[in-house]
Protein backbone atom coordinates (compact mmCIF):
# COMPACT_ATOMS: atom_id res chain seq x y z
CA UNK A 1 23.37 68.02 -139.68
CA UNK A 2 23.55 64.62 -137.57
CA UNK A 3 21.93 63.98 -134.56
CA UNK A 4 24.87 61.40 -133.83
CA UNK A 5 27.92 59.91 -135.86
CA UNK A 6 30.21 57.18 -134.61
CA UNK A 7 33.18 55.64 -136.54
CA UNK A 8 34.75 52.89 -135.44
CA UNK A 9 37.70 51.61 -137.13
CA UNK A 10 39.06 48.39 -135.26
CA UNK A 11 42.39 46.87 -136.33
CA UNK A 12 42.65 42.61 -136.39
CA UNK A 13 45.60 40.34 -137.70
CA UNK A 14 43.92 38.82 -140.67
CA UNK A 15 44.12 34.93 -141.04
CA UNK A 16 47.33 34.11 -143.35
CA UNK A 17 46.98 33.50 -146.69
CA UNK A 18 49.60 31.87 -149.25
CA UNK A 19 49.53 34.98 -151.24
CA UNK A 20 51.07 37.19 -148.40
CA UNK A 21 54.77 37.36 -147.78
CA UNK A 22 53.93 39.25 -144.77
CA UNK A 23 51.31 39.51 -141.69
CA UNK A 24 48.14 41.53 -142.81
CA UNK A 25 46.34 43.28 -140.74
CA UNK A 26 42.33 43.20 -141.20
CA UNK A 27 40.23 46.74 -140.74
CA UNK A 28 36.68 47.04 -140.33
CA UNK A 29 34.67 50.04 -140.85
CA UNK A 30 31.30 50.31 -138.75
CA UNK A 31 29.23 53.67 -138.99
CA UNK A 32 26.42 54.56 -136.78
CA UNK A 33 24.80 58.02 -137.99
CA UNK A 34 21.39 59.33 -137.44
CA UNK A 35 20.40 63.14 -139.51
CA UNK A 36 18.94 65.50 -136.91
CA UNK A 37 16.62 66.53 -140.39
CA UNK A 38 14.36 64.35 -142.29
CA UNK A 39 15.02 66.16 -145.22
CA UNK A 40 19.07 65.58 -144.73
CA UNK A 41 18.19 61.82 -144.37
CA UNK A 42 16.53 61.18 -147.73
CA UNK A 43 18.85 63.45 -149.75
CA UNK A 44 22.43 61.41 -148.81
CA UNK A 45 20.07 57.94 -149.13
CA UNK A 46 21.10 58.00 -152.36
CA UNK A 47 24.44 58.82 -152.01
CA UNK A 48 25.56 56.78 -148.86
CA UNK A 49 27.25 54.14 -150.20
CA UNK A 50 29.31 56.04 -152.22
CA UNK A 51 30.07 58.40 -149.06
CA UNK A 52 31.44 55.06 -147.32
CA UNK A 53 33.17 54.12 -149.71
CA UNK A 54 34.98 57.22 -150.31
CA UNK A 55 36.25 57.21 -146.77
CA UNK A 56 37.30 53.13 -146.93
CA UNK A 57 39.27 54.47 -150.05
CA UNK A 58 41.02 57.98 -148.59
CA UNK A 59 41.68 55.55 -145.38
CA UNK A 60 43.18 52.88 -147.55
CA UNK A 61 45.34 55.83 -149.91
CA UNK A 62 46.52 57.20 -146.78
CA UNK A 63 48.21 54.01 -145.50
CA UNK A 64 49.78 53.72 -148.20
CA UNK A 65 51.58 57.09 -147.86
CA UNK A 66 52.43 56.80 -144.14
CA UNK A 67 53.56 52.77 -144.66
CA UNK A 68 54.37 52.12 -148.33
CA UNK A 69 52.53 49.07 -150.41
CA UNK A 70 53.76 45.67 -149.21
């Protein structure tokens, strides 16, 4: 289905705010993706933002489980 898909999920300390007791730590999603069909490329269009933000979401749900809420 893709010619090439590349996730990259790096890990910062995020700037202190007066809100958090503790260090946060910043994550950025970046997603390069190319369909090897034309035809695969126009029908998730319409749904690739939702896609994305799925996975930000299962990420964010699953660090939760492993570390807790802080």
């Amino acid at each position: 289905m893709f010619r090439h898909l590349s996730t990259i999920w790096p890990f910062s300390p995020a700037p202190p705010t007066p809100q958090a007791a503790a260090p946060q730590t910043r994550v950025d999603l970046y997603l390069a993706y190319a369909f090897a069909s034309p035809i695969h490329a126009a029908a998730i269009q319409t749904v690739w933002d939702k896609v994305s933000a799925l996975m930000v979401e299962k990420f964010e749900q699953r660090v939760r489980e492993v570390h807790g809420t802080r």
